[in-house]
C-alpha atoms as a PDB file:
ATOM      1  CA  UNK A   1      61.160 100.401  20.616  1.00  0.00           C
ATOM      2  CA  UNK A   2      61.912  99.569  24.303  1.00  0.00           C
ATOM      3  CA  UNK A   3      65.293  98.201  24.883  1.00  0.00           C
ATOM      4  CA  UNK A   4      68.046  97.872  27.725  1.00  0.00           C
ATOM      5  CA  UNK A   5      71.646  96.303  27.021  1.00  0.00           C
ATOM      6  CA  UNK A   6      74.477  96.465  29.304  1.00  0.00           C
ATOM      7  CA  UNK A   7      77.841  96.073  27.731  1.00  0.00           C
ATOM      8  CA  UNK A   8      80.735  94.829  29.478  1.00  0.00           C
ATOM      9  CA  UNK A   9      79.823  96.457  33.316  1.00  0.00           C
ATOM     10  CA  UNK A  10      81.595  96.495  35.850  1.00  0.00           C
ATOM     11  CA  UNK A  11      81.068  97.720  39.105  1.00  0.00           C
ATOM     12  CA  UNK A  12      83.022  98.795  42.331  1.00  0.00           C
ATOM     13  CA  UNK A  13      81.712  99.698  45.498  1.00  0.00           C
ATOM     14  CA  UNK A  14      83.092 100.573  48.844  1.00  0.00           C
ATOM     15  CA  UNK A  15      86.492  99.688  47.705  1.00  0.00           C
ATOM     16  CA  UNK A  16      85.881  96.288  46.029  1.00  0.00           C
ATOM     17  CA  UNK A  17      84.977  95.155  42.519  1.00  0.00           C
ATOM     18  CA  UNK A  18      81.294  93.769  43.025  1.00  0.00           C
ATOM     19  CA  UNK A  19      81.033  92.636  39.005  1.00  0.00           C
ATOM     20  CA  UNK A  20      82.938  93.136  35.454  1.00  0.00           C
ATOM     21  CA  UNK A  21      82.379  91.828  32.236  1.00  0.00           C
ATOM     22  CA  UNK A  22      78.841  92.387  32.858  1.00  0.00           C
ATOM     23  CA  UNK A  23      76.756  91.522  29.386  1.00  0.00           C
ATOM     24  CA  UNK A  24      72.737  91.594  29.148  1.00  0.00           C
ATOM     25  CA  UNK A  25      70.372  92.762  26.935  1.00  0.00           C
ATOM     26  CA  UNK A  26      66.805  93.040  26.904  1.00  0.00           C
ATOM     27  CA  UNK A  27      64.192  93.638  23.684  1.00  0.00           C
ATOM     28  CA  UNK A  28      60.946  94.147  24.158  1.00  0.00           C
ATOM     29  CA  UNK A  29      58.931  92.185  26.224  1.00  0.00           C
ATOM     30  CA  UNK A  30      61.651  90.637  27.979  1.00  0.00           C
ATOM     31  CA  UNK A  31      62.375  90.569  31.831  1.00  0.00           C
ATOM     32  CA  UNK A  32      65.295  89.348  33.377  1.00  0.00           C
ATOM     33  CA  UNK A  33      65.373  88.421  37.087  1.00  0.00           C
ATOM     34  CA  UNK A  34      68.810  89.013  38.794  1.00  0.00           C
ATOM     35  CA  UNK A  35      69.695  86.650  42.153  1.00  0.00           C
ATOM     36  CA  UNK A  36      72.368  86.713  44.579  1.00  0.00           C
ATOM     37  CA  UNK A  37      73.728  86.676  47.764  1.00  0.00           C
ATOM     38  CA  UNK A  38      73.483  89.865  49.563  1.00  0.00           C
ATOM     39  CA  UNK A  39      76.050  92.128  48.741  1.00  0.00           C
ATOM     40  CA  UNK A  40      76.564  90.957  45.558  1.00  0.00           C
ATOM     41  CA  UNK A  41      75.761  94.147  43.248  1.00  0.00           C
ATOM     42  CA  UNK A  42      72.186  93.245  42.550  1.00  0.00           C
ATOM     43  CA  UNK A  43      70.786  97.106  43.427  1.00  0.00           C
ATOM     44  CA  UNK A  44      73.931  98.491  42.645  1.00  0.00           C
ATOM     45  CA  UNK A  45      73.341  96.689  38.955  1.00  0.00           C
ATOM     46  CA  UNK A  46      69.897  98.394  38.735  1.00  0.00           C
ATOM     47  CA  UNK A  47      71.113 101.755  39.740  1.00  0.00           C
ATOM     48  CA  UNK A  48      74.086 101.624  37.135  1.00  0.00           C
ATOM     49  CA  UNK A  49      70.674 100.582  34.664  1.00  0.00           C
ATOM     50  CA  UNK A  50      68.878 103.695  35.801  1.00  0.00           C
ATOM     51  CA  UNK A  51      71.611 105.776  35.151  1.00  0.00           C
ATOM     52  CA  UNK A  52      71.958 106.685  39.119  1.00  0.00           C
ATOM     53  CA  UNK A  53      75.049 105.372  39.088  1.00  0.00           C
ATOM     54  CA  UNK A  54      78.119 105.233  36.648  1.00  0.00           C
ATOM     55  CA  UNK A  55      79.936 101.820  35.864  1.00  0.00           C
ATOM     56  CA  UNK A  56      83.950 101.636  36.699  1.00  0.00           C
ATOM     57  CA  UNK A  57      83.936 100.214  32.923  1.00  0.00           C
ATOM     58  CA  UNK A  58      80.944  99.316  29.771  1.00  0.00           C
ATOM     59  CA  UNK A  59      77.996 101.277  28.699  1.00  0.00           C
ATOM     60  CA  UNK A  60      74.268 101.141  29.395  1.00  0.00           C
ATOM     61  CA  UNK A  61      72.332 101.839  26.384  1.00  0.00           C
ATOM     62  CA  UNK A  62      68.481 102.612  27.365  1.00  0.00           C
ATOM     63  CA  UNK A  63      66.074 103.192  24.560  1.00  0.00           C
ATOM     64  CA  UNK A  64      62.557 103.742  26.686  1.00  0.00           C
ATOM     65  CA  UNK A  65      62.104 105.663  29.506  1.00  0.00           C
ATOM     66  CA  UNK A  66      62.832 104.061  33.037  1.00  0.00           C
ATOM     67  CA  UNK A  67      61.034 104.123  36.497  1.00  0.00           C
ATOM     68  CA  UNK A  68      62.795 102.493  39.415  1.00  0.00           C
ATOM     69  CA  UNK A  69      61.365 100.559  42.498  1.00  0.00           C
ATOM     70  CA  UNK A  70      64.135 101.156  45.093  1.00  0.00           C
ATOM     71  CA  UNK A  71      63.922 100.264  48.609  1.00  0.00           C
ATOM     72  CA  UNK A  72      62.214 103.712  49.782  1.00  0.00           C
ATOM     73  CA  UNK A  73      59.298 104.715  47.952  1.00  0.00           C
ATOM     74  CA  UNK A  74      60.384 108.977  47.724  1.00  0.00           C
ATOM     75  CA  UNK A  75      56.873 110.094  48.538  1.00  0.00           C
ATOM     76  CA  UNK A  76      55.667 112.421  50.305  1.00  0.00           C
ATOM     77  CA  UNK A  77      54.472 110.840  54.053  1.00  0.00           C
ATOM     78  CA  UNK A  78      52.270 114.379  54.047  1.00  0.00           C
ATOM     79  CA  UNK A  79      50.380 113.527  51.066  1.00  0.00           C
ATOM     80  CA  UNK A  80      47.555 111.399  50.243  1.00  0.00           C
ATOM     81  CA  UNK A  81      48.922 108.274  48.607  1.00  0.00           C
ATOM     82  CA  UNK A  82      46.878 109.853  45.654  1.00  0.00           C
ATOM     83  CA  UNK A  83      48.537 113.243  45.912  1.00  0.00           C
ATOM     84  CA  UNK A  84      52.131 111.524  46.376  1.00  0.00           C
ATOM     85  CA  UNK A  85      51.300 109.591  43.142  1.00  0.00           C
ATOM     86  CA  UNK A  86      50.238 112.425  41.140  1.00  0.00           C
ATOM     87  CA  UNK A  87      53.027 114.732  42.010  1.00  0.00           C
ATOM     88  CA  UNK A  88      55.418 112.161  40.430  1.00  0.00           C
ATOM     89  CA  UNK A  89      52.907 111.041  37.561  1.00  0.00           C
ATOM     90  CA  UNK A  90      52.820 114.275  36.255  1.00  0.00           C
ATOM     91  CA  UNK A  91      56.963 114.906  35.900  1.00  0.00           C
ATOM     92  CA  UNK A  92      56.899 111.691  33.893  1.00  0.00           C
ATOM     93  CA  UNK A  93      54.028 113.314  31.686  1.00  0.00           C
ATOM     94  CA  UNK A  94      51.338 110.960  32.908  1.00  0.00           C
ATOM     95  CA  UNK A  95      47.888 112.199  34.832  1.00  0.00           C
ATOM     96  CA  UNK A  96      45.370 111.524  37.188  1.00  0.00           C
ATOM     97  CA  UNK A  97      43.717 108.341  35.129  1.00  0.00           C
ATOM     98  CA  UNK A  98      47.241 106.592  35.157  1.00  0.00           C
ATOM     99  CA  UNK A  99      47.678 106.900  38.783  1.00  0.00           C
ATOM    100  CA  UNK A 100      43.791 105.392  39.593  1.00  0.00           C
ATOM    101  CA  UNK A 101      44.449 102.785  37.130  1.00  0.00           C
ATOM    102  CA  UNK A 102      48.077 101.947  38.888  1.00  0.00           C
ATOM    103  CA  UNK A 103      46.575 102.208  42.170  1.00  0.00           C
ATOM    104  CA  UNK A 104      43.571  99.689  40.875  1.00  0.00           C
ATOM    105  CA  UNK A 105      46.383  97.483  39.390  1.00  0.00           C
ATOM    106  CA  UNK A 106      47.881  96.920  42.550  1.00  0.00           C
ATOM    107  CA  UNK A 107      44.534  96.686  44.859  1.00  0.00           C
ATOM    108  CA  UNK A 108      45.430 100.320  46.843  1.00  0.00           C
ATOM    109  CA  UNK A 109      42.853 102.193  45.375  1.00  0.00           C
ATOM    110  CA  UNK A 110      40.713 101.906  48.914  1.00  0.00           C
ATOM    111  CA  UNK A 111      43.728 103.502  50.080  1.00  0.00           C
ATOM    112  CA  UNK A 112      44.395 106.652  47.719  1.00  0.00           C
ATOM    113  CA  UNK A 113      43.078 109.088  50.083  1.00  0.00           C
ATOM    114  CA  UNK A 114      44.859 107.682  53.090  1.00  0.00           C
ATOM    115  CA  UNK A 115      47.979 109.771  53.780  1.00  0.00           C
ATOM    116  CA  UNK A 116      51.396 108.137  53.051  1.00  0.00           C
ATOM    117  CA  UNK A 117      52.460 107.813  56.790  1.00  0.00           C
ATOM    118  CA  UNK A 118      49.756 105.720  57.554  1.00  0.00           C
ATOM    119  CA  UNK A 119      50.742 103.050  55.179  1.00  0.00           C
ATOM    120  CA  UNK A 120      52.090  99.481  56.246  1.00  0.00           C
ATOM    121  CA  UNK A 121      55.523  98.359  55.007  1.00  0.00           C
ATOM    122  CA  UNK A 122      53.513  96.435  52.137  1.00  0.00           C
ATOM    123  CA  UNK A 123      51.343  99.277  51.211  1.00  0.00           C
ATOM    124  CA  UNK A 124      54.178 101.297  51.049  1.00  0.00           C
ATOM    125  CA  UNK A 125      55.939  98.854  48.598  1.00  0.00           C
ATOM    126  CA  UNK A 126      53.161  98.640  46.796  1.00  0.00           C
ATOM    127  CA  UNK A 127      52.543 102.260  46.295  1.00  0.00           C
ATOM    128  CA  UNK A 128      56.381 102.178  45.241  1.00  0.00           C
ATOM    129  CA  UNK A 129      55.328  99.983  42.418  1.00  0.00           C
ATOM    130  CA  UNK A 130      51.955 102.131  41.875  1.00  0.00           C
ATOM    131  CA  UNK A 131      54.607 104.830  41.322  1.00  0.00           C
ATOM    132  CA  UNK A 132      56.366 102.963  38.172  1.00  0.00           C
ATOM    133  CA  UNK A 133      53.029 101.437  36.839  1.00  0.00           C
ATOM    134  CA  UNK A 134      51.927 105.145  36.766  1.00  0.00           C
ATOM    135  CA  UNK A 135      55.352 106.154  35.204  1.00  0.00           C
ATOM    136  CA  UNK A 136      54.348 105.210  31.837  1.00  0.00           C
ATOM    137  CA  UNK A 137      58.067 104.360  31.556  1.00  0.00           C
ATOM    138  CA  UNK A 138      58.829 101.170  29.438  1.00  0.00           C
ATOM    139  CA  UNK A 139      61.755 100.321  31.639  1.00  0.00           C
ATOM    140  CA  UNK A 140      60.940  99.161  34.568  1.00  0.00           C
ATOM    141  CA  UNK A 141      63.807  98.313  37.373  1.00  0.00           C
ATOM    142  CA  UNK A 142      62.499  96.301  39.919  1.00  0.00           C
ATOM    143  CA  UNK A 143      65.183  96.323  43.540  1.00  0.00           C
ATOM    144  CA  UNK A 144      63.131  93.398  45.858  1.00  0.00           C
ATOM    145  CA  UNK A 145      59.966  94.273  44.654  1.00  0.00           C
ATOM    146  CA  UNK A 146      57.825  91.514  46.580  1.00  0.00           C
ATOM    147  CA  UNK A 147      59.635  92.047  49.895  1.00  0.00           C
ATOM    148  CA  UNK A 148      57.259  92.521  52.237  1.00  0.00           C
ATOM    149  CA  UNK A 149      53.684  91.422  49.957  1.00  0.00           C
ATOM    150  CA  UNK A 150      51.598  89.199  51.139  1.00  0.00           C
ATOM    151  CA  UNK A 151      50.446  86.313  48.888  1.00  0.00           C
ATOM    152  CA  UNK A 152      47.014  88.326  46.810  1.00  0.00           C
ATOM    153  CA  UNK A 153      49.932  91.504  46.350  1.00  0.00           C
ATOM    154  CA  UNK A 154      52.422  89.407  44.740  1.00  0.00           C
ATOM    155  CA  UNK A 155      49.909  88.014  42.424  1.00  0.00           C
ATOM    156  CA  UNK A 156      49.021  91.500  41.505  1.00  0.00           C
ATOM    157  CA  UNK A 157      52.437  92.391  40.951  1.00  0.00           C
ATOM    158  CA  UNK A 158      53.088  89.388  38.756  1.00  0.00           C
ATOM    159  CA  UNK A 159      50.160  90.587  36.649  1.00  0.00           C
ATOM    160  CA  UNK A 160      50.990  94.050  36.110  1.00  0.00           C
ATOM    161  CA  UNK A 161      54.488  92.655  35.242  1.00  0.00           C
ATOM    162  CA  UNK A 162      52.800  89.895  32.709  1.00  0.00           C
ATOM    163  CA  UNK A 163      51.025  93.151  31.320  1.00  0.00           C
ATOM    164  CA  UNK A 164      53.728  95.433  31.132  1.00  0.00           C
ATOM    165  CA  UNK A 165      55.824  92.999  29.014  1.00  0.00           C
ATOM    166  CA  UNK A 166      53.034  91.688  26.588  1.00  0.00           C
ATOM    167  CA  UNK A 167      52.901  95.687  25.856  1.00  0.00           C
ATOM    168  CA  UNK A 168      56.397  95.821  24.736  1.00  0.00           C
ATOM    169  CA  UNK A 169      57.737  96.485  27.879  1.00  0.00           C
ATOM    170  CA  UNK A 170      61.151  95.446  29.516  1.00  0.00           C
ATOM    171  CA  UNK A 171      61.668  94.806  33.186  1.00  0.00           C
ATOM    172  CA  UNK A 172      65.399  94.117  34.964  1.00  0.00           C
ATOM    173  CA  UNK A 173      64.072  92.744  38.101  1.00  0.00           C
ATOM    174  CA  UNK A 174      66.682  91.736  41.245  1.00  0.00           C
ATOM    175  CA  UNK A 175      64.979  89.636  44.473  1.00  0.00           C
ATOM    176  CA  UNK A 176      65.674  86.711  46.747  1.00  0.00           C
ATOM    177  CA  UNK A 177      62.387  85.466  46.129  1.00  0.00           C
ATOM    178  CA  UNK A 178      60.156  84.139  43.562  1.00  0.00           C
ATOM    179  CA  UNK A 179      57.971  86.768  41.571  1.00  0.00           C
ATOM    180  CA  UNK A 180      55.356  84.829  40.061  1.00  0.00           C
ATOM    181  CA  UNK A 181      56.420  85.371  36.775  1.00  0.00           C
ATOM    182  CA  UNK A 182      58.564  83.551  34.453  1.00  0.00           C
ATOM    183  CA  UNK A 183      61.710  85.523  33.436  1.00  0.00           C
ATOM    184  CA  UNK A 184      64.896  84.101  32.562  1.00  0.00           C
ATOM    185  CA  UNK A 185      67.246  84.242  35.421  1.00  0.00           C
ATOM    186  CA  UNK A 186      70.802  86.156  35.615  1.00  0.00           C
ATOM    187  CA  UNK A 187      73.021  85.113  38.892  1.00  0.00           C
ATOM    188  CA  UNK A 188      75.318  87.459  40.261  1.00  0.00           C
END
């Protein structure tokens, strides 16, 4: 069973207390979208999710794997998008078939052979998301994940989000902007 539940987080960064008394929990098939100002702790929330980050105070308790879609995308600009993929598909246990079908689920699959330094600021967020699609994980942590998709991208991302959670899945989502999706809504 997929879960996420953060207990009583708090949060300090460069000196200052972003966030305590922090308290959400997700079962599965629930997503949570997290807006704020900038600044506010929205990224540093999802790292301290991830486990990339310790809280100053609470626990995280994960029970699912987790992918995160942070602002870089950590592939390699050498590689084919395909090859970049792959290389991270297959430390999460996943092969070849889940990185076509993430690359199909987010309309880049005319693009897997294209090398990762090639790749526009939206393909390259895209092939962020590609990256957690083909994760397998059941956690997924979303840091601004339609900045910079155009209108057709967002839609795909809203439907490999709607897919994700009618599978059981959880998502923790944090972005200025609408996602397409309905998700109850957690300000910061």
């Amino acid at each position: 069973m997929t879960r996420l539940a953060l207990e009583g987080i708090a949060c300090f960064r460069g000196g200052r207390l972003l966030f305590e008394g922090l308290n959400l929990s997700l079962k599965p098939g629930e997503g949570m979208l997290v807006t704020g100002a900038n600044g506010v702790g929205k990224s540093s929330l999802l790292r301290i999710a991830a486990g990339l980050l310790a809280p100053a105070a609470g626990r995280v308790v994960r029970d699912g794997a987790v992918a995160l879609s942070a602002e870089t995308s950590a592939l390699d600009e050498d590689q084919t998008l395909f090859a970049a993929l792959a290389f991270w598909a297959r430390l999460d246990g996943g092969d070849d078939e889940a990185v076509a079908m993430a690359l199909a689920a987010i309309g880049l699959a005319q693009l897997a052979q294209v090398p990762v330094r090639l790749l526009s600021t939206g393909q390259r967020r895209r092939a962020t998301l590609a990256r957690v699609i083909a994760s397998g994980a059941g956690i997924w942590l979303l840091d601004e994940p339609a900045s910079g998709l155009d209108a057709a991208s967002l839609n795909e991302l809203a439907a490999a989000m709607a897919g994700h959670l009618a599978a059981g899945g959880v998502i923790l989502a944090a972005s200025h902007q609408p996602l397409g999706l309905e998700m109850r809504e957690f300000g910061l």
